[in-house]
Protein backbone atom coordinates (compact mmCIF):
# COMPACT_ATOMS: atom_id res chain seq x y z
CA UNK A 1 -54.62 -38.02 121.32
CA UNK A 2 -52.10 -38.11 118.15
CA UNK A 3 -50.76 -34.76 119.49
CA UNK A 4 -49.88 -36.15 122.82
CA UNK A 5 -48.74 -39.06 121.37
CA UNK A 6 -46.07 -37.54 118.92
CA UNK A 7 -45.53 -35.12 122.05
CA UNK A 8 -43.89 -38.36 124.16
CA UNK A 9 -42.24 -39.27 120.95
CA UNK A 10 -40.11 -36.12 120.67
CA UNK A 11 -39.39 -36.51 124.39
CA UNK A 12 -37.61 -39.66 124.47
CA UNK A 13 -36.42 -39.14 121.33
CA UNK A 14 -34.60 -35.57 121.32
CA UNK A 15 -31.28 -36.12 122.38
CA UNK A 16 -27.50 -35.30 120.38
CA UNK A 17 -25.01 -38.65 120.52
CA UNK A 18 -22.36 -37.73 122.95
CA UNK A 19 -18.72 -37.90 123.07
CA UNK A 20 -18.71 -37.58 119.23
CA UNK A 21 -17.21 -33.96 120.05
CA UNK A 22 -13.87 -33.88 121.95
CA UNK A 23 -10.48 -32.40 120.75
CA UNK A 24 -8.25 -35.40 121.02
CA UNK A 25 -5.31 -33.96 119.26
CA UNK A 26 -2.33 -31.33 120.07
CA UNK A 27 -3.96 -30.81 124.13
CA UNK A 28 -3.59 -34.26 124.68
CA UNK A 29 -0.48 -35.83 124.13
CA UNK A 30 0.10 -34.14 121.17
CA UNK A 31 3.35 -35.72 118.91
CA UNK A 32 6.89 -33.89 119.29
CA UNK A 33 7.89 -30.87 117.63
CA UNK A 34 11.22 -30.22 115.84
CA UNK A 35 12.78 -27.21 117.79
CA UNK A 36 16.44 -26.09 117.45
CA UNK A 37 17.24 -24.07 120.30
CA UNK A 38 18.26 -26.63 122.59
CA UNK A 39 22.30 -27.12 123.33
CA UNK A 40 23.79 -30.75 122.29
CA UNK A 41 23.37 -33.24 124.88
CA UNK A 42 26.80 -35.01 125.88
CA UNK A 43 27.14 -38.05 123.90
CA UNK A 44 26.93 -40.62 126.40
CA UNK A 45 23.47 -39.17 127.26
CA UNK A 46 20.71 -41.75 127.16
CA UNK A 47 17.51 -40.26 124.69
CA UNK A 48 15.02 -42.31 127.41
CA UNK A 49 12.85 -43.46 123.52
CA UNK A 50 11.63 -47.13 123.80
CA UNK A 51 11.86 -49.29 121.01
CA UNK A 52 13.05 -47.32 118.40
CA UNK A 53 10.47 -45.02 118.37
CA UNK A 54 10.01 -42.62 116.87
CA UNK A 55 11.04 -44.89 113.26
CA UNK A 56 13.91 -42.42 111.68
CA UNK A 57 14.74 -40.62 115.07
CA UNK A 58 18.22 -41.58 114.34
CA UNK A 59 18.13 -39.32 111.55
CA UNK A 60 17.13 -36.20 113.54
CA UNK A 61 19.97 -33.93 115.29
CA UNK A 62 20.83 -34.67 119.12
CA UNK A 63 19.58 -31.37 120.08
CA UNK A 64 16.18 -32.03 118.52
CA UNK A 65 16.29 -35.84 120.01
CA UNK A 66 16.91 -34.97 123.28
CA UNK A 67 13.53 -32.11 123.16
CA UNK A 68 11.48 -34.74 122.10
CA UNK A 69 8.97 -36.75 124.13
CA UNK A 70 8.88 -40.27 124.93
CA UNK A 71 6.89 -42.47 122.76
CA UNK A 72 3.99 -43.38 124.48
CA UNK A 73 1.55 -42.62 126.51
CA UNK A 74 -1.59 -43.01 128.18
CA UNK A 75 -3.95 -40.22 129.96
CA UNK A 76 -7.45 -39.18 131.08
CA UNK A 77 -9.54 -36.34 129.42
CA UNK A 78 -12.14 -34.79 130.68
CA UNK A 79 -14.04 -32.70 128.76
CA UNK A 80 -17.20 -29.88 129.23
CA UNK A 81 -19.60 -29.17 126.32
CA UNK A 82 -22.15 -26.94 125.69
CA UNK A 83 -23.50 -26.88 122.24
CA UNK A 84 -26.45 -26.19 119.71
CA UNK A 85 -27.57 -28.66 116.98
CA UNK A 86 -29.86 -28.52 114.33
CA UNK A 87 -32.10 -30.98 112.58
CA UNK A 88 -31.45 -31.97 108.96
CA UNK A 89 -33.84 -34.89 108.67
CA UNK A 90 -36.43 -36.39 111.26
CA UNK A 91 -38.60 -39.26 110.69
CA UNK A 92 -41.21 -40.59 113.17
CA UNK A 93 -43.65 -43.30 112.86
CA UNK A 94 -46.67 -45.50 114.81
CA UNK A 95 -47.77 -48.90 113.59
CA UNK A 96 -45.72 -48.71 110.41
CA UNK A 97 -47.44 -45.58 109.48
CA UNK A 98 -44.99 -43.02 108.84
CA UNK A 99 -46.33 -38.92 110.85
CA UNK A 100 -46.04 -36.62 107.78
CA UNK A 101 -43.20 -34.28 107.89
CA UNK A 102 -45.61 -31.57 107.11
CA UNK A 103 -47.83 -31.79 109.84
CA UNK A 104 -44.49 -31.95 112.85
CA UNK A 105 -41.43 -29.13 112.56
CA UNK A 106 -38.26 -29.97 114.40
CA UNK A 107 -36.00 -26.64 114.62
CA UNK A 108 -33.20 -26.99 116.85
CA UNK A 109 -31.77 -27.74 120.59
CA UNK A 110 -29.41 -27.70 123.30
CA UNK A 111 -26.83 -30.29 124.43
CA UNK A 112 -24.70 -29.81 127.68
CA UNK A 113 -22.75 -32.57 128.11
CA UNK A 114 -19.71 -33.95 130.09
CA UNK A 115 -17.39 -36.99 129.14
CA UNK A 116 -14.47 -38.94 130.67
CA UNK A 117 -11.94 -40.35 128.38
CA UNK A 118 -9.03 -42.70 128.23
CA UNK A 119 -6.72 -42.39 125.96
CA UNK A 120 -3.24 -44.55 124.38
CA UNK A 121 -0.69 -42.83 121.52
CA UNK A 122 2.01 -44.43 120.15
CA UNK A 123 4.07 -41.77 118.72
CA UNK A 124 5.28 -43.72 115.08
CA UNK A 125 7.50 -41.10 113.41
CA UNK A 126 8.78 -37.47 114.56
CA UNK A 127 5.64 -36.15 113.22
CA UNK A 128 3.20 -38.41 113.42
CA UNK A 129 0.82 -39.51 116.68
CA UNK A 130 -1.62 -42.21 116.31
CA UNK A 131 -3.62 -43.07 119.34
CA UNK A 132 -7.44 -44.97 120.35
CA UNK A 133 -9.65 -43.14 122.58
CA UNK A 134 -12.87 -44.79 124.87
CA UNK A 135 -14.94 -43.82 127.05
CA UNK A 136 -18.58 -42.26 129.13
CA UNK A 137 -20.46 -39.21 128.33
CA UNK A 138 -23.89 -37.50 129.85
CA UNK A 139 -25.66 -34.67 129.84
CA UNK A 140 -28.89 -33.30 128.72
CA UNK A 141 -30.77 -31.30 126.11
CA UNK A 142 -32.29 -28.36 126.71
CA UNK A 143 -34.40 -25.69 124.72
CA UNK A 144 -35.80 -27.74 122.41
CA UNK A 145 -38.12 -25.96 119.43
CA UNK A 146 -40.39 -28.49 118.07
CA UNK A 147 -44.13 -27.70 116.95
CA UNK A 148 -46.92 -29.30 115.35
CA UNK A 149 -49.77 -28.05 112.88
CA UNK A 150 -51.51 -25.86 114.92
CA UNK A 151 -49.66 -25.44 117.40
CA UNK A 152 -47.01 -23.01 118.26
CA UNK A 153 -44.89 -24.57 120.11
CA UNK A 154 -44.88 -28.78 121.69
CA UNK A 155 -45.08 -28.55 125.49
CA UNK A 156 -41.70 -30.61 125.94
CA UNK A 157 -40.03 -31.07 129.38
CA UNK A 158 -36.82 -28.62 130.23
CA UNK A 159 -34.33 -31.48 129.95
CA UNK A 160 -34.26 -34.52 128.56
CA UNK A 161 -31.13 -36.70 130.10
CA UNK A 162 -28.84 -39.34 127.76
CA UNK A 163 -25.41 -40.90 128.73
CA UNK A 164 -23.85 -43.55 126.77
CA UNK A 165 -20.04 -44.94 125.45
CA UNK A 166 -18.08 -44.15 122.97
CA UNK A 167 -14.59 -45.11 121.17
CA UNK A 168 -12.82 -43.62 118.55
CA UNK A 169 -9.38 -43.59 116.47
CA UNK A 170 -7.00 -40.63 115.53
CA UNK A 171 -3.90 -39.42 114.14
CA UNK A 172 -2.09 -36.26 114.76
CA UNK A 173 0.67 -34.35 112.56
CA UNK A 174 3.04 -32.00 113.90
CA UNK A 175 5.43 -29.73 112.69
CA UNK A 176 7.65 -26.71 113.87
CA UNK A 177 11.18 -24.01 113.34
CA UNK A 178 12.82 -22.71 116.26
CA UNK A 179 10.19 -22.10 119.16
CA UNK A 180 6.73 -21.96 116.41
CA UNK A 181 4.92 -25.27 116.31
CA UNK A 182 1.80 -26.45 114.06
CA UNK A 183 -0.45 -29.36 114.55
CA UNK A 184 -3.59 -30.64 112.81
CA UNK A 185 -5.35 -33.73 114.42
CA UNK A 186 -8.26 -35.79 112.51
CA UNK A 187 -10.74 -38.40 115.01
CA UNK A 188 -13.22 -40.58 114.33
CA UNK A 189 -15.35 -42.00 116.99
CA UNK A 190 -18.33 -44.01 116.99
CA UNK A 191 -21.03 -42.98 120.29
CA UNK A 192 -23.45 -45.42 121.80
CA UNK A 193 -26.68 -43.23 123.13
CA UNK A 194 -28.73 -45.01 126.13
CA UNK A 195 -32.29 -44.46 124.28
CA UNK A 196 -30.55 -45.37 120.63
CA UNK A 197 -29.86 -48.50 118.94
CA UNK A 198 -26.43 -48.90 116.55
CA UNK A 199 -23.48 -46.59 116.80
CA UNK A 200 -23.16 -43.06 115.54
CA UNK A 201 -19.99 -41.91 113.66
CA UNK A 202 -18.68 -38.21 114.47
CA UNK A 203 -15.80 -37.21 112.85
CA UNK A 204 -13.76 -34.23 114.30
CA UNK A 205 -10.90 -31.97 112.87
CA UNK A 206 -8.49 -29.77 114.73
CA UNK A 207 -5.26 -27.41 113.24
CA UNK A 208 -3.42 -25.44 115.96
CA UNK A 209 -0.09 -22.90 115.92
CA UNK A 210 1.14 -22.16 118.53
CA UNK A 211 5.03 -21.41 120.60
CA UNK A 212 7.02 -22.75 122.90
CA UNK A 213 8.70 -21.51 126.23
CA UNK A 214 11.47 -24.02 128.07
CA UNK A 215 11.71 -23.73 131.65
CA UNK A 216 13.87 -25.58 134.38
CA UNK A 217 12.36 -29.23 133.92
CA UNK A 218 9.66 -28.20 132.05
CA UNK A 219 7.96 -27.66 128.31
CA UNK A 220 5.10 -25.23 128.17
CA UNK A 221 2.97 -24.86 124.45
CA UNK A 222 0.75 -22.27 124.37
CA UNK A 223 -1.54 -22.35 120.90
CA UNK A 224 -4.74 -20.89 119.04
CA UNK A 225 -6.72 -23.09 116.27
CA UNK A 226 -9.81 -24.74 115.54
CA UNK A 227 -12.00 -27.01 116.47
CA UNK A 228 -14.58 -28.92 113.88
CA UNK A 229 -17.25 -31.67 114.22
CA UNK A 230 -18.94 -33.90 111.84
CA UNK A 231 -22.14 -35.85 112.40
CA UNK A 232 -22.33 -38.41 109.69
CA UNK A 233 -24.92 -40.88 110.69
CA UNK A 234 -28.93 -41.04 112.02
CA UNK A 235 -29.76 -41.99 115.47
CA UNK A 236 -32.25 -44.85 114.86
CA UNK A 237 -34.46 -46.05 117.51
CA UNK A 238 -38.01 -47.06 119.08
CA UNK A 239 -40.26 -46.40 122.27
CA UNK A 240 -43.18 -48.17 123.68
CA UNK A 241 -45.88 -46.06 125.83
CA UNK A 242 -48.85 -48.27 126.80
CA UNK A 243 -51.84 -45.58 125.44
CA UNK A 244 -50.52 -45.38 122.31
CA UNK A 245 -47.97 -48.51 120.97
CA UNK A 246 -44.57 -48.55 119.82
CA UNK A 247 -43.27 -45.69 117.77
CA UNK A 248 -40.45 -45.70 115.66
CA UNK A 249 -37.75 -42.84 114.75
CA UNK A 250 -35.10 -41.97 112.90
CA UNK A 251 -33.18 -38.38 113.35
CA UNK A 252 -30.67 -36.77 111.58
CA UNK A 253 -28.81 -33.52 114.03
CA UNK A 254 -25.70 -31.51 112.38
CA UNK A 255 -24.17 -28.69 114.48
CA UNK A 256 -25.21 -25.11 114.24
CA UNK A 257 -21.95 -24.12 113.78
CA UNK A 258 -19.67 -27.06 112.49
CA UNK A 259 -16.32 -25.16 113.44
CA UNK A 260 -15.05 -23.14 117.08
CA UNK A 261 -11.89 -21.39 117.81
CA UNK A 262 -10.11 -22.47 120.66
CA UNK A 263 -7.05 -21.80 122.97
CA UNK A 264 -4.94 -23.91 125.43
CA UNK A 265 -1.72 -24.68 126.98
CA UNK A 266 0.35 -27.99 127.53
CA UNK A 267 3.29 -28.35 130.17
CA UNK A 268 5.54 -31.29 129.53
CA UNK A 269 7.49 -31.99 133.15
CA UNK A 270 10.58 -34.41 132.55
CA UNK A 271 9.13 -36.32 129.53
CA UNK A 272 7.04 -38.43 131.31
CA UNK A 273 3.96 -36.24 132.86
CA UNK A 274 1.67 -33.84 130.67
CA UNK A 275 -1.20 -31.44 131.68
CA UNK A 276 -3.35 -30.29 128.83
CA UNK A 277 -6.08 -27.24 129.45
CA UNK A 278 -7.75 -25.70 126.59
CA UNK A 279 -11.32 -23.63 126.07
CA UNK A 280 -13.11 -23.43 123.12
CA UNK A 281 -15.34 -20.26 122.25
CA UNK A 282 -18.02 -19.60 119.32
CA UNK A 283 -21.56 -20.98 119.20
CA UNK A 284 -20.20 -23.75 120.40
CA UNK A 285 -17.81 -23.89 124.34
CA UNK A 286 -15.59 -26.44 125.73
CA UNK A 287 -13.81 -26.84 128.38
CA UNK A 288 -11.18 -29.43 128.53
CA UNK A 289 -8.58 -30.84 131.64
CA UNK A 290 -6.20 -33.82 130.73
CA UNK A 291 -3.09 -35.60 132.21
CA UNK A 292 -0.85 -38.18 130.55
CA UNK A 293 1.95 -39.90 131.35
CA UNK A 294 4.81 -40.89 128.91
CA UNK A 295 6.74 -43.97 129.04
């Protein structure tokens, strides 16, 4: 009876916080880069930047002025995960009586997940973005390896489903010479799981390099970087079944791999629209489709 027990445990329990893993940086409304190529505009030519901003635009050639986007903006991301985690720390208990650690092994598991995300960037100075993010996730887990003392493996279910909110904050810092541009973009955002209580803080890092090619109308980026994701928190949490009581948990997941590499491309159309794809590779994939529009 314990085995089944701790069995029904794992299954509502086994599941990775979601949107804690989403570049929010250079694909999505990433901050201008300084590029010289561009002829002078004529001097009565309106630079379309609301008020004042960038601070110290004024200071920055015409050429460069005119290249640059407009301040803000606001977009929808959509973004494709799938991903293997790891456990660092799992604690399970029934009744206030704590299941020994010695007698239940939690390896590793699966997430595939999907997310939909708003987001608003202000973009304060030439090379710096700042922007909040919120939004939905689901998915499920797969291929979980869990086993108890004597026992090879736990008889869990193929997929266990989760979906949940999340929010988040983030700057991005940009950079360039001639047609080469660099970014690096740090985000923190807090999930809310469906079968978790509190919030769980996931902290993400991304640098990119990439160039840029001007067309008639039209900005395209094409980069290469990488993609890294922190887990800092538990995911805390209880379930009743009426056999066996209430048990309690407390699970700690870090990613297989913390970092990916990644590619993508961004096409800027008259300042005010922005498409953003990008794919990450590695052990972990991402796929990732976003429009903005600039005001």
């Amino acid at each position: 009876m314990r085995r089944h027990a701790t069995c029904c445990v794992l299954v509502s329990l086994l599941f990775i916080p979601g949107s804690r893993a989403q570049p929010q940086g250079a694909a999505v409304g990433s901050p201008p880069t300084l590029h010289q190529q561009a002829a002078p505009p004529p001097a009565d030519q309106k630079l379309g930047h609301r008020l004042h901003l960038p601070i110290w635009i004024d200071r920055m050639p015409a050429e460069v002025r005119e290249r640059m986007q407009l301040p803000f903006g606001i977009g929808m991301n959509f973004f494709g995960s799938n991903e293997d985690y790891v456990f660092s720390s799992a604690s399970v208990s029934n009744g206030g009586h704590i299941i020994p650690s010695d007698m239940m092994k939690l390896d590793s598991l699966t997430t595939i997940q999907d997310s939909r995300t708003v987001r608003i960037d202000a973009c304060l100075l030439p090379y710096l973005n700042v922007y909040l993010v919120g939004g939905t996730f689901s998915g499920t887990t797969r291929n979980i390896k869990a086993s108890l003392v004597g026992m090879t493996a736990l008889p869990l279910p193929q997929e266990i489903p989760f979906s949940g909110t999340d929010r988040g904050i983030g700057v991005t810092l940009a950079g360039g010479y001639e047609s080469v541009f660099f970014t690096y973009d740090w985000n923190i955002s807090w999930a809310k799981v469906d079968l978790a209580t509190g919030h769980v803080p996931t902290t993400t890092q991304g640098p990119r390099i990439g160039v840029v090619s001007y067309r008639k109308n039209a900005q395209i980026d094409f980069y290469v970087g990488g993609f890294k994701e922190d887990i800092s928190g538990n995911t805390m949490g209880s379930i009743s079944f009426p056999d066996f009581g209430e048990f309690d948990y407390n699970v700690t997941v870090k990613p297989e791999s913390a970092w990916n590499y990644v590619v993508g491309a961004d096409v800027d159309m008259r300042k005010h629209c922005q498409i953003s794809v990008e794919h990450g590779f590695g052990k972990r994939t991402h796929n990732m489709l976003s429009y903005t529009a600039r005001f």
